[in-house]
Protein backbone atom coordinates (compact mmCIF):
# COMPACT_ATOMS: atom_id res chain seq x y z
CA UNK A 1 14.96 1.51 -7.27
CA UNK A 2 11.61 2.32 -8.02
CA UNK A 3 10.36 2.78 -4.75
CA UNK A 4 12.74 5.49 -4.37
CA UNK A 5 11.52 7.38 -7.73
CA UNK A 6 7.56 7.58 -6.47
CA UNK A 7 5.80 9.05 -3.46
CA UNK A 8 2.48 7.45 -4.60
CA UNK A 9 1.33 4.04 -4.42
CA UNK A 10 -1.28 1.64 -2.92
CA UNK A 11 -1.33 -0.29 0.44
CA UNK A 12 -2.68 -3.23 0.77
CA UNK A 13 -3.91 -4.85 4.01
CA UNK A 14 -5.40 -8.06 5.31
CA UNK A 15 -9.02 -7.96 6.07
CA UNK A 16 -10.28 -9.69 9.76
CA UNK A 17 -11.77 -12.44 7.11
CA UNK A 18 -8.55 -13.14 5.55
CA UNK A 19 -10.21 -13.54 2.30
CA UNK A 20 -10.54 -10.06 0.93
CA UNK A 21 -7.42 -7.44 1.07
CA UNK A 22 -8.24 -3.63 1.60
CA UNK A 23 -6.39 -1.56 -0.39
CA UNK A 24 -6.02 2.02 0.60
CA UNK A 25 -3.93 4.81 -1.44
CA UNK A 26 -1.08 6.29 0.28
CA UNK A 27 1.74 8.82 0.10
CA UNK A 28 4.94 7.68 1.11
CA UNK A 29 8.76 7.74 1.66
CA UNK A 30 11.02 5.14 1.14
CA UNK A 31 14.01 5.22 3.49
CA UNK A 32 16.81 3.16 1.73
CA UNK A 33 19.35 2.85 4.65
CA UNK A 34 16.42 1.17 7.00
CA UNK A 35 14.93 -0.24 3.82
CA UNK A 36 11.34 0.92 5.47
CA UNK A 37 8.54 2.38 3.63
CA UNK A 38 6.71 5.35 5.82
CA UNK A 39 3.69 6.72 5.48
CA UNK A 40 0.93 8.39 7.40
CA UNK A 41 -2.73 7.28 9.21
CA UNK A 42 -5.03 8.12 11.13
CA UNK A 43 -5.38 5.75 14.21
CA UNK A 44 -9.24 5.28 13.15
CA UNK A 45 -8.33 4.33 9.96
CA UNK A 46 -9.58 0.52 8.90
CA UNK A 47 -5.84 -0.06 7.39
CA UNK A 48 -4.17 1.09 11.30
CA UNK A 49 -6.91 -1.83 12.56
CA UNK A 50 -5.65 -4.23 10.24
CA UNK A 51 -2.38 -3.26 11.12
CA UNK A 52 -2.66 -3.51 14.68
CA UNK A 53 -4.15 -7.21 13.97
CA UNK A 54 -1.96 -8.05 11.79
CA UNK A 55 1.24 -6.47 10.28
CA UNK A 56 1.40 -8.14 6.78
CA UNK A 57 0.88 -5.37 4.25
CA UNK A 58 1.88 -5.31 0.22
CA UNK A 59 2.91 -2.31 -1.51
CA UNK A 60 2.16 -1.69 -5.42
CA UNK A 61 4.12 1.22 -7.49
CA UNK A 62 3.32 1.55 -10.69
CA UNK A 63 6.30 2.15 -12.70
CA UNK A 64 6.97 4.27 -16.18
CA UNK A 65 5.45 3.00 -19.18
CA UNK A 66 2.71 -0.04 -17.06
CA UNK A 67 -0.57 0.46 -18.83
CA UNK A 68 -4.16 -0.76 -17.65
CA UNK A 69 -3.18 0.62 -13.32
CA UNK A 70 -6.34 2.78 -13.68
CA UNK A 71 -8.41 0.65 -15.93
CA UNK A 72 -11.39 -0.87 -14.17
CA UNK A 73 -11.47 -4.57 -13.76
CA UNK A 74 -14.79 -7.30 -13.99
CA UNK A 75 -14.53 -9.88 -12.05
């Protein structure tokens, strides 16, 4: 599983708005058995508020060989 091949990846939250994510970069650790991703914040963090309000997050690993992850996008 590729969750369990990276440490790296980005989190992405819900903003108070609903109508723009916040994306924050984050090490983590995927434990299979509780099929949990951990990772670390501080409580003052924006994505521990979001959190707090509301615990619907998205993960994104990039995976071996996905081009354009660090490209910049115009909207």
């Amino acid at each position: 599983m590729l969750l369990g091949k990276r440490g790296f990846g980005v989190l992405l939250t819900v903003r108070r708005s609903c109508c723009h994510p916040h994306l924050a970069t984050v090490l983590y650790r995927w434990d299979s058995g509780a099929r949990m991703v951990w990772f670390s914040a501080a409580a003052d963090r924006i994505k521990v508020g979001h959190l707090c309000r509301c615990p619907r997050v998205m993960v994104h690993v990039g995976g071996d060989g996905v081009r354009g992850l660090h490209r910049r996008l115009h909207l």
